[in-house]
Protein backbone atom coordinates (compact mmCIF):
# COMPACT_ATOMS: atom_id res chain seq x y z
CA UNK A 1 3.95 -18.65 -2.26
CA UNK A 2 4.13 -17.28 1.51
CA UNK A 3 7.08 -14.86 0.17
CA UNK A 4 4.64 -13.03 -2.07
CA UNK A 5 1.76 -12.91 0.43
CA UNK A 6 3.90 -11.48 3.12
CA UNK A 7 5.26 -8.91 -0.06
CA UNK A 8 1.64 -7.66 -0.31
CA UNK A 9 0.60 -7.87 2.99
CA UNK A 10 3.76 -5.67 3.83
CA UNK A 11 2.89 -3.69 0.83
CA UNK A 12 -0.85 -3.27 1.92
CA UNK A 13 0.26 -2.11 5.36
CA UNK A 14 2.32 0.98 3.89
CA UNK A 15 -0.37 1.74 1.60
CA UNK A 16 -2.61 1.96 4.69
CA UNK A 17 -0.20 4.26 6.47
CA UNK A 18 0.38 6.20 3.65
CA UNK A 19 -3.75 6.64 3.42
CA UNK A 20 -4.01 7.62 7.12
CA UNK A 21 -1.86 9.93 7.42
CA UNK A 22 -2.06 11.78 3.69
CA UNK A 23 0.93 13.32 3.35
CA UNK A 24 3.07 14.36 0.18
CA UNK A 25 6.63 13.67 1.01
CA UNK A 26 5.30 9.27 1.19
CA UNK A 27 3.87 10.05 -2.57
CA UNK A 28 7.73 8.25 -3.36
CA UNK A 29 6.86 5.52 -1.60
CA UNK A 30 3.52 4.26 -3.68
CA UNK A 31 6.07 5.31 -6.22
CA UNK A 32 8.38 2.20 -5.28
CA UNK A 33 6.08 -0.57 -4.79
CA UNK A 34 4.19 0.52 -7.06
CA UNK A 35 1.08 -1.39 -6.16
CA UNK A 36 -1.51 -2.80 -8.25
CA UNK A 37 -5.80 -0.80 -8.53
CA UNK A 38 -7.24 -3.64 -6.94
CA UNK A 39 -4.53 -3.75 -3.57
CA UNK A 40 -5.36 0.44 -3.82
CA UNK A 41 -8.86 -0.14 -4.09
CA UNK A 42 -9.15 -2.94 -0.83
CA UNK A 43 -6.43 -0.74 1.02
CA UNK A 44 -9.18 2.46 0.46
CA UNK A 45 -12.22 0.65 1.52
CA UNK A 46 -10.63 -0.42 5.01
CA UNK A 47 -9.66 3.20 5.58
């Protein structure tokens, strides 16, 4: 399945640009990929 590990991965990597820079207007974003707790959760402990 190295079409759904590159989904997350590219998923993780907006979720980690999204964390650094904080800002409202990418709230839509999270709202597309909608991304699971747990990839939240390991995205927030690298920041």
């Amino acid at each position: 399945m190295a079409g759904e590990a590159k989904r997350i991965y590219l998923d993780t990597n907006i979720l980690a640009y999204v964390a650094n820079t904080k800002a409202p207007q990418h709230q839509a974003a999270l709202e597309i990929f909608r991304p699971t707790e747990r990839e939240i959760l390991c995205v927030s402990s690298q920041v």
